[in-house]
Protein backbone atom coordinates (compact mmCIF):
# COMPACT_ATOMS: atom_id res chain seq x y z
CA UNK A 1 -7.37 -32.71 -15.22
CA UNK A 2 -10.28 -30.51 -16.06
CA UNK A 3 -10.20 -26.65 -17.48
CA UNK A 4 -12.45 -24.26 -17.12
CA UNK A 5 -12.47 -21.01 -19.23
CA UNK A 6 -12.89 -17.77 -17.66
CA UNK A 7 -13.49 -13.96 -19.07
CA UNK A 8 -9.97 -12.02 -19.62
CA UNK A 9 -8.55 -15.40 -20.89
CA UNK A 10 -8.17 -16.88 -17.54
CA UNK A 11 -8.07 -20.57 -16.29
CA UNK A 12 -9.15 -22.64 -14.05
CA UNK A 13 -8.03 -26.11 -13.40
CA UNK A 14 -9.59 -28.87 -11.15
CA UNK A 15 -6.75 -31.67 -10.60
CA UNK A 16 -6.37 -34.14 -8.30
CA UNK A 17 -2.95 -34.02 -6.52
CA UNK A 18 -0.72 -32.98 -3.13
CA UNK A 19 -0.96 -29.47 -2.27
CA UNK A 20 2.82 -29.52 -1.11
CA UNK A 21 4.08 -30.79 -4.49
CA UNK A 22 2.17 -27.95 -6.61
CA UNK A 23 4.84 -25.67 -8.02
CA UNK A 24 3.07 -22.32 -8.76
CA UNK A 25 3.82 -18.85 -7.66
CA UNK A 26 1.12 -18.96 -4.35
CA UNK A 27 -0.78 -21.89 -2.90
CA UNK A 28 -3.71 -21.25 0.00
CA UNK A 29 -3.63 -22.32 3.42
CA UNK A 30 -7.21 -22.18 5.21
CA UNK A 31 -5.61 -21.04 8.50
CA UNK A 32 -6.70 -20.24 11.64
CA UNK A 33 -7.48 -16.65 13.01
CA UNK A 34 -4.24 -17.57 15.45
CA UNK A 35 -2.14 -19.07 11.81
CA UNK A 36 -1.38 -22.02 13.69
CA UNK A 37 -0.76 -25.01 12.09
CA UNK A 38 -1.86 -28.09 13.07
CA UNK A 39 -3.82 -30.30 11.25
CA UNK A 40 -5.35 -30.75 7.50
CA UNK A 41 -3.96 -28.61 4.74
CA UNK A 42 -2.34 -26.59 7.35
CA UNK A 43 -0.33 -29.29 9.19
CA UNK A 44 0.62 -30.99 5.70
CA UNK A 45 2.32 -27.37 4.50
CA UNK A 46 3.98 -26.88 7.87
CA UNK A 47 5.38 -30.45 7.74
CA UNK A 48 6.49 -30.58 4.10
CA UNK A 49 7.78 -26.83 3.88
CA UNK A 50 9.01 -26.16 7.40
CA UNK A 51 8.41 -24.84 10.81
CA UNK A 52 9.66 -21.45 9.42
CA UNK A 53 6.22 -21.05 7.60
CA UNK A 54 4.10 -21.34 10.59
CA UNK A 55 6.49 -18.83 12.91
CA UNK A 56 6.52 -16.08 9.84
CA UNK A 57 2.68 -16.54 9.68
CA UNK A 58 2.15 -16.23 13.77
CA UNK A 59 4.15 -12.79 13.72
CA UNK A 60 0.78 -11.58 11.49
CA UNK A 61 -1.48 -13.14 14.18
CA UNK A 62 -4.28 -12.60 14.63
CA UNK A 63 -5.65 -11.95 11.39
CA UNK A 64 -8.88 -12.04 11.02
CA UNK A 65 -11.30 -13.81 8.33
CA UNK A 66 -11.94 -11.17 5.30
CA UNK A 67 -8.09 -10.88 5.23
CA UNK A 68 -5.38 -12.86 4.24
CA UNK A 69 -1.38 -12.41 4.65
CA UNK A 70 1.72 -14.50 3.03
CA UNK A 71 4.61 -15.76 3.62
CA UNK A 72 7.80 -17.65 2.13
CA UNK A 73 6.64 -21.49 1.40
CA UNK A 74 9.65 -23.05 3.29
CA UNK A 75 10.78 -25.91 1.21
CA UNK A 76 7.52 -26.22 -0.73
CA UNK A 77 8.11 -26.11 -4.52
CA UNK A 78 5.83 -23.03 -4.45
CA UNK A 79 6.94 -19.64 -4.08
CA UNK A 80 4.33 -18.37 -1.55
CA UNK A 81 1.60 -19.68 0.87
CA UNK A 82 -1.44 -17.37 1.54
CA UNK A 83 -2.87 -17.71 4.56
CA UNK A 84 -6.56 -17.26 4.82
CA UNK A 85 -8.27 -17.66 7.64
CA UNK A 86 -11.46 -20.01 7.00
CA UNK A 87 -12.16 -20.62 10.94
CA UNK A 88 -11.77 -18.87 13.80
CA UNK A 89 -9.89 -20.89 16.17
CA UNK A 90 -7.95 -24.18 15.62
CA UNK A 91 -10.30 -27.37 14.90
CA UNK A 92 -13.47 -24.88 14.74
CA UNK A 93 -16.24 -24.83 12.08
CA UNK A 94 -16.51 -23.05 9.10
CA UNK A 95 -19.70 -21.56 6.82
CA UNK A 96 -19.84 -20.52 3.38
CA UNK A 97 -19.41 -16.85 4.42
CA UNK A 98 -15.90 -17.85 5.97
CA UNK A 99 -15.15 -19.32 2.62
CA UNK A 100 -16.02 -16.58 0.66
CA UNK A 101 -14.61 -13.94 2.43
CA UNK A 102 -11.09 -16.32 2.65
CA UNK A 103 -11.11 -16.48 -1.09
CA UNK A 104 -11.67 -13.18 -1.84
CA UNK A 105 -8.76 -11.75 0.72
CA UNK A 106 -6.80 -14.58 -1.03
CA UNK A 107 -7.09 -13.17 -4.54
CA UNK A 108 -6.96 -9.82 -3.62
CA UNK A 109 -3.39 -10.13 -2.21
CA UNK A 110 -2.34 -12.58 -5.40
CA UNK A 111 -3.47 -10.32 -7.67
CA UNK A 112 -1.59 -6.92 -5.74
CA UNK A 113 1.41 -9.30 -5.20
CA UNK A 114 1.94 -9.58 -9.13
CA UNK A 115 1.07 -13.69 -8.60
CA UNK A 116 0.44 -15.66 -11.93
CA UNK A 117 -0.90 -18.35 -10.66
CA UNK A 118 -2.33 -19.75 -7.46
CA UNK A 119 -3.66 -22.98 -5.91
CA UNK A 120 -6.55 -23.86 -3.49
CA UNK A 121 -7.75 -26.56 -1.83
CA UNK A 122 -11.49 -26.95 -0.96
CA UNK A 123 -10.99 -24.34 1.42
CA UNK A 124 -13.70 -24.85 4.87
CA UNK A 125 -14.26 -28.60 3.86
CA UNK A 126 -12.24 -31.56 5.85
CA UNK A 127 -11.86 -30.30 9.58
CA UNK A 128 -14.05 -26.67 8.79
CA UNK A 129 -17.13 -29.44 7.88
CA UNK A 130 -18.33 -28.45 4.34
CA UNK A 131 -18.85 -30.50 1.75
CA UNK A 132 -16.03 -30.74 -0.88
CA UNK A 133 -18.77 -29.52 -4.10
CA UNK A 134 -19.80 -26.66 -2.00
CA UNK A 135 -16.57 -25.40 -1.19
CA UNK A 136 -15.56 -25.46 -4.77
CA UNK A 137 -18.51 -24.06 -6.08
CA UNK A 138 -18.24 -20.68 -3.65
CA UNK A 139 -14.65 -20.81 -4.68
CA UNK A 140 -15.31 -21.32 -8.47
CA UNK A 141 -17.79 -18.36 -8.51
CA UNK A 142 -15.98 -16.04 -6.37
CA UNK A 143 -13.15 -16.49 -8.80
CA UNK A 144 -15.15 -16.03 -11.66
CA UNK A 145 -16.34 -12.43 -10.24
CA UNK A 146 -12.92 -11.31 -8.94
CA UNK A 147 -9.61 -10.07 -10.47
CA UNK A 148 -6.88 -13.39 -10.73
CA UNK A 149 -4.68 -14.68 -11.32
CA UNK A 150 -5.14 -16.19 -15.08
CA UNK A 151 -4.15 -19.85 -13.93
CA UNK A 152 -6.61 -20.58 -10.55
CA UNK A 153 -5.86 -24.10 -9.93
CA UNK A 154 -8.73 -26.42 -7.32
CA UNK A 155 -6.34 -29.51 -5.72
CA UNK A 156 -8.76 -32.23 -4.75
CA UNK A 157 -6.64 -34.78 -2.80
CA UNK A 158 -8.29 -38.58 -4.14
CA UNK A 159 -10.86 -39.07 -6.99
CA UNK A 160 -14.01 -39.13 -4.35
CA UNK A 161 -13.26 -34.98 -3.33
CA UNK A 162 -12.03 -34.62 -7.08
CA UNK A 163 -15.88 -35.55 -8.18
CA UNK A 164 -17.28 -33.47 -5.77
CA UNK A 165 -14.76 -30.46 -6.81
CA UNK A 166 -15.68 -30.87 -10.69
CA UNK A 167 -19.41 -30.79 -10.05
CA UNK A 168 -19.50 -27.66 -7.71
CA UNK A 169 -17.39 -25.88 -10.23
CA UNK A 170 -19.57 -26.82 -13.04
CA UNK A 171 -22.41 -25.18 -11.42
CA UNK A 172 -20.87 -22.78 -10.80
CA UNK A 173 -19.28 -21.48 -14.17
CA UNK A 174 -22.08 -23.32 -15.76
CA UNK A 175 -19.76 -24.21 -18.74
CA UNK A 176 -18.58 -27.38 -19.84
CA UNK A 177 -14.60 -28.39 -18.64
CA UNK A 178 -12.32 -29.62 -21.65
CA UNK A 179 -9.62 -32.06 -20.65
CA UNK A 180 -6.25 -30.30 -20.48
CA UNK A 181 -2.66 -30.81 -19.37
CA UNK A 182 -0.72 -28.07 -17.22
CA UNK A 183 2.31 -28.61 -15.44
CA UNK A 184 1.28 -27.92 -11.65
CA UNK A 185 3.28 -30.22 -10.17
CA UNK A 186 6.65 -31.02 -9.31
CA UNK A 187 8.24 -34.33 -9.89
CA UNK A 188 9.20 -36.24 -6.86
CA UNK A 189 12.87 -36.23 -6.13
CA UNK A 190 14.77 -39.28 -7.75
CA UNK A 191 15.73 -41.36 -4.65
């Protein structure tokens, strides 16, 4: 796990992990203009927290990309999903513009919601087609410019995105990461 210091005593974190086991006050969806959810990110929150998140995102539909909405997370250890739209329409491509603007709306509504902290994945890579280090260098640097939450957390899913997600972050915050330890997940249930 990787931290990166930001101005106003903020954090961000690059770990690798499961989006659905982070336990912070918000975690990022990059939905859909439509907020269905099917596959990638998307289809792993619906099927870990519940159809309930998709149906209370769909009664916001359609929202459009520059905006983002949120809802109850279900039975995800989080308290909230954003959903920011990074596409258009389910399975379509997205551009670093998408990204931005999804990132932006995302903070924006963390930041008027009171949130603490908030997780991302490398929103517009996977089914969207960017590459992991670009995504998380437009999301780095957008965070870096905005008002946030002070813990910003990057979830890279195996070591290969986690790679890509440290070195488009260092670019761009341009400072060195320091190895840390914050609790961002929660344990798996004992069987």
């Amino acid at each position: 796990m990787k931290c990166f210091k930001l101005p106003g005593g903020r954090v961000l974190v690059v770990a690798q992990g499961d989006i659905t086991r982070v336990s912070l006050d918000a975690i990022v969806n990059p939905a859909n203009t439509m907020m269905v959810m099917g596959g990638g990110v998307a289809g792993a929150i619906k099927r870990v927290g519940g159809d309930e998140i998709e149906l209370e995102a769909m009664r916001y539909a359609p929202v459009p990309i520059g905006e983002a909405i949120v809802t109850g997370a279900g039975r995800l250890p989080s308290k909230y999903v954003i959903h920011a739209p990074t596409v258009e329409r389910p399975g379509s491509p997205s551009n670093p513009r998408f990204v931005e603007l999804a990132v932006r709306a995302s903070l924006k509504v963390a930041v008027e919601r009171g949130f603490q902290s908030i997780a991302f994945p490398a929103l517009g890579a996977g089914v969207g087609g960017l590459d992991v280090s670009e995504a998380s260098e437009i999301i780095a640097r957008v965070v870096r410019e905005s008002l946030s939450p002070s813990l910003v957390v990057l979830i890279a899913r195996d070591a290969e995105a986690l790679a890509k997600m440290e070195s488009g972050v260092g670019r761009a915050l341009d400072v060195e990461p320091e190895d840390c330890r914050v609790e961002i997940f929660k344990a798996s249930p004992q069987a």
